[in-house]
N, C-alpha and C. Protein backbone atom coordinates (compact mmCIF):
# COMPACT_ATOMS: atom_id res chain seq x y z
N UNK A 1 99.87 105.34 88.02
CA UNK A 1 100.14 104.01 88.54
C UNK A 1 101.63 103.69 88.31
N UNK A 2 102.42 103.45 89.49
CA UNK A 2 103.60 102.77 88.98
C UNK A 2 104.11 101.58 88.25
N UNK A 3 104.74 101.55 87.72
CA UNK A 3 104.91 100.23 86.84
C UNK A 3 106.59 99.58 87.54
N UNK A 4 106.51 98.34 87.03
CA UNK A 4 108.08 97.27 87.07
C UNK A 4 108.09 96.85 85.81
N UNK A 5 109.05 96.89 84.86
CA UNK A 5 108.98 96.17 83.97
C UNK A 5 110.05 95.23 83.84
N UNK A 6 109.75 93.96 83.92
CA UNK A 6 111.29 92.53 84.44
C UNK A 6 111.29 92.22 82.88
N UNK A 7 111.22 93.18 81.77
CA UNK A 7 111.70 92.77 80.67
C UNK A 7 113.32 92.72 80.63
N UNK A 8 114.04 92.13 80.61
CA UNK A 8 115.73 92.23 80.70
C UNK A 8 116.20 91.64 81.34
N UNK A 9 115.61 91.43 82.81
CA UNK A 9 115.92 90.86 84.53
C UNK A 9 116.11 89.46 84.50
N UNK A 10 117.09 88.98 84.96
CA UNK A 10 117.03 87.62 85.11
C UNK A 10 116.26 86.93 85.92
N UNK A 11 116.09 85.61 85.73
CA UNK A 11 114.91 84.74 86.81
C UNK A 11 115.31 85.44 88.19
N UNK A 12 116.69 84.58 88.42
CA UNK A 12 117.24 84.62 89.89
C UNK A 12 117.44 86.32 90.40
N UNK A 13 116.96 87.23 89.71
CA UNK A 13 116.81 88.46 90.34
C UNK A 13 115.74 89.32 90.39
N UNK A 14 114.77 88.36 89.94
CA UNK A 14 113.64 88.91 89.41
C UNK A 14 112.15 89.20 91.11
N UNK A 15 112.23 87.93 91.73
CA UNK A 15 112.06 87.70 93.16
C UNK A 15 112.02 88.74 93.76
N UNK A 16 113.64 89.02 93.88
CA UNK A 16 114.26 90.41 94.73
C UNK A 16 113.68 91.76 94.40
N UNK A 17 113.70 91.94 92.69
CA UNK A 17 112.95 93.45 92.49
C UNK A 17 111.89 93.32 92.60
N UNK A 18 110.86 92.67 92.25
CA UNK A 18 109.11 92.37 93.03
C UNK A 18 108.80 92.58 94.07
N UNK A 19 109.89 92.05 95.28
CA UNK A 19 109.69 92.13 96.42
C UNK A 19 109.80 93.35 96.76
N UNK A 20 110.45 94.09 96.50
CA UNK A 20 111.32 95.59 97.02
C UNK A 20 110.00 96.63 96.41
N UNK A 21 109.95 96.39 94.81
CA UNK A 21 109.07 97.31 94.27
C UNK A 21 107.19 97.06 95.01
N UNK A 22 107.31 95.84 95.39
CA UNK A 22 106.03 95.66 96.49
C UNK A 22 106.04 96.86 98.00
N UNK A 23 106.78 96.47 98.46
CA UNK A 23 107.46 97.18 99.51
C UNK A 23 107.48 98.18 99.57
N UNK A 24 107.93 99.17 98.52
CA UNK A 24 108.53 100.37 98.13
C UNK A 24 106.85 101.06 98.03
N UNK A 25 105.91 100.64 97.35
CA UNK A 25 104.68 101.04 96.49
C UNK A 25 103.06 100.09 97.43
N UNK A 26 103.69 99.53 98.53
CA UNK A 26 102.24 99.20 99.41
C UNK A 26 101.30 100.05 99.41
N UNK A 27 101.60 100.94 99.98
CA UNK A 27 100.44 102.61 100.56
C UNK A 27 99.61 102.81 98.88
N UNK A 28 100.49 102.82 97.84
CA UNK A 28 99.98 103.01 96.44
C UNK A 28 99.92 102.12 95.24
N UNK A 29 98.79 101.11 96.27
CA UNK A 29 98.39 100.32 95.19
C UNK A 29 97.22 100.92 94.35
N UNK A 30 96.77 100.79 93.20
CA UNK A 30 97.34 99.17 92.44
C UNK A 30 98.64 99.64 92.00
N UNK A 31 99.51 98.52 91.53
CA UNK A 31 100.61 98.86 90.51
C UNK A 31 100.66 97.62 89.38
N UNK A 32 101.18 98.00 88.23
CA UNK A 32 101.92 97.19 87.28
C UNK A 32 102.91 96.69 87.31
N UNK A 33 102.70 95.43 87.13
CA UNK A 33 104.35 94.62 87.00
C UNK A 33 103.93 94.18 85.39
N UNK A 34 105.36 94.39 84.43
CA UNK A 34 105.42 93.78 83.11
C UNK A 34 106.37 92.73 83.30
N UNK A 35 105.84 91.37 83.11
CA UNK A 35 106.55 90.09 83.15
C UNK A 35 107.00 89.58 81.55
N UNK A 36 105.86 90.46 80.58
CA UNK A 36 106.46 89.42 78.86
C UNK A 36 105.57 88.25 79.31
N UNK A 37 106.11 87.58 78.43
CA UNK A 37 105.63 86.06 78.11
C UNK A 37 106.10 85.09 78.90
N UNK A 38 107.15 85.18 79.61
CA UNK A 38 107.77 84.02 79.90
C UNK A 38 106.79 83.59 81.11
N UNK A 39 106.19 82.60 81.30
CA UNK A 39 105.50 81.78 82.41
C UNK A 39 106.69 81.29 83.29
N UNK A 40 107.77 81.35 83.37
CA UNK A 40 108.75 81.73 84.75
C UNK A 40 108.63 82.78 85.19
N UNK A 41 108.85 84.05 84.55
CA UNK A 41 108.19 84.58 85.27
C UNK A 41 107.02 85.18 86.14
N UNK A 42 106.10 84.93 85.01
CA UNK A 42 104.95 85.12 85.30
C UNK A 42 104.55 84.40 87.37
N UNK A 43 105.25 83.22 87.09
CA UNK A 43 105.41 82.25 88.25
C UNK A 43 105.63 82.79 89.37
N UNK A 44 107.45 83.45 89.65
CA UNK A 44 107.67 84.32 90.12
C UNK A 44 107.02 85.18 90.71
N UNK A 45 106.51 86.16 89.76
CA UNK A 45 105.51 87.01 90.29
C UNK A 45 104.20 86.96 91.18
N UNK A 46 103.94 85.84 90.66
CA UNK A 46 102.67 85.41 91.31
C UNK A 46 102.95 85.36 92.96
N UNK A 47 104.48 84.16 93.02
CA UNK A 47 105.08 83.88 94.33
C UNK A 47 105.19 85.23 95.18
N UNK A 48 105.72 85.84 95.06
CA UNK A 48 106.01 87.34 95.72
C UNK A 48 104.75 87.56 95.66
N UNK A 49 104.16 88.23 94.91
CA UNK A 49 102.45 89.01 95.73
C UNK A 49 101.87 88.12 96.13
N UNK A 50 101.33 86.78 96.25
CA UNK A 50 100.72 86.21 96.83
C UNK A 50 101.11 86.17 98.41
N UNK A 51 102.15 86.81 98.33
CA UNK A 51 103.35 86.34 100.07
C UNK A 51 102.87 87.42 100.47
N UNK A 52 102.43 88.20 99.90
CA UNK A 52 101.59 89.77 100.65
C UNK A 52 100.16 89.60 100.49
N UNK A 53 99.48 88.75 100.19
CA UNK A 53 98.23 88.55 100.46
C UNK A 53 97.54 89.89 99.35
N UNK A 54 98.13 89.80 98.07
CA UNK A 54 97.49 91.16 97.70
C UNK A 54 96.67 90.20 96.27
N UNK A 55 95.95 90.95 95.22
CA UNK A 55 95.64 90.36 94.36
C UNK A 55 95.93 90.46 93.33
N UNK A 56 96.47 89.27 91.86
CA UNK A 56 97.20 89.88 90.77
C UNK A 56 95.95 89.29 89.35
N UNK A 57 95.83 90.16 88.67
CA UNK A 57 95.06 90.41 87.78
C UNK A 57 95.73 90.53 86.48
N UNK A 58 95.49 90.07 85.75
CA UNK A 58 95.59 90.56 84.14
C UNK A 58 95.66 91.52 83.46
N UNK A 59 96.36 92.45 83.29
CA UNK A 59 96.05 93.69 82.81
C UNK A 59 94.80 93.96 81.62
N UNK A 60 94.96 92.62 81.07
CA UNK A 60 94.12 92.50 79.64
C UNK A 60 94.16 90.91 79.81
N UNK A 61 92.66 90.65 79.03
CA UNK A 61 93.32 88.67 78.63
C UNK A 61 93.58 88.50 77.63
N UNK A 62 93.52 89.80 76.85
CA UNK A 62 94.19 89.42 75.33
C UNK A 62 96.33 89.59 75.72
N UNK A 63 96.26 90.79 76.29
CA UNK A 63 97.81 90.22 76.79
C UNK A 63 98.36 90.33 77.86
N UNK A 64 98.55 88.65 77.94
CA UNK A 64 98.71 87.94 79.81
C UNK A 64 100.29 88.39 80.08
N UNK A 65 101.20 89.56 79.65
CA UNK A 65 102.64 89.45 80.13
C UNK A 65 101.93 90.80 81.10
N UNK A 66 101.22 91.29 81.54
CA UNK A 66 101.24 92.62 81.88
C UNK A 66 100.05 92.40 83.16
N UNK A 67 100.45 92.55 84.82
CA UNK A 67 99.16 92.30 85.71
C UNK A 67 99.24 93.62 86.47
N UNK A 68 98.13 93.61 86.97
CA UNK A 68 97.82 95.02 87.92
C UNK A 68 97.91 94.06 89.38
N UNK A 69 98.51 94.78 90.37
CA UNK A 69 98.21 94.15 92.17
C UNK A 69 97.59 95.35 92.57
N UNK A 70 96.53 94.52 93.87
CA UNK A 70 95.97 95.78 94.53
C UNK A 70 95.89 94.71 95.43
């Protein structure tokens, strides 16, 4: 499974690599995005895959920085 990890990434660039790494990895879903803790990003993220109609999941509910899309 491929992964993103926006540990480091700033807000305002964070959009852009989601979008691309969506893009890039359609044909091979699911993938991982690692967001951390921050509920900006988490936000973010949500915004971008939801704009592809795909679905984002929890990796775990014990820890919410980490979702699978398919």
């Amino acid at each position: 499974m491929n992964k993103l990890d926006l540990h480091g990434v700033k807000h305002r660039d964070a959009a852009n690599k989601v979008d691309t790494f969506i893009r890039r990895n359609i044909i091979n879903m699911p993938v991982e995005i690692i967001t951390g803790n921050s509920i900006d990003m988490q936000n973010i993220v949500r915004k971008v895959v939801t704009s592809y109609n795909l679905d984002i999941q929890p990796k775990s509910f014990v820890n919410l920085g980490s979702y699978i899309i398919k």
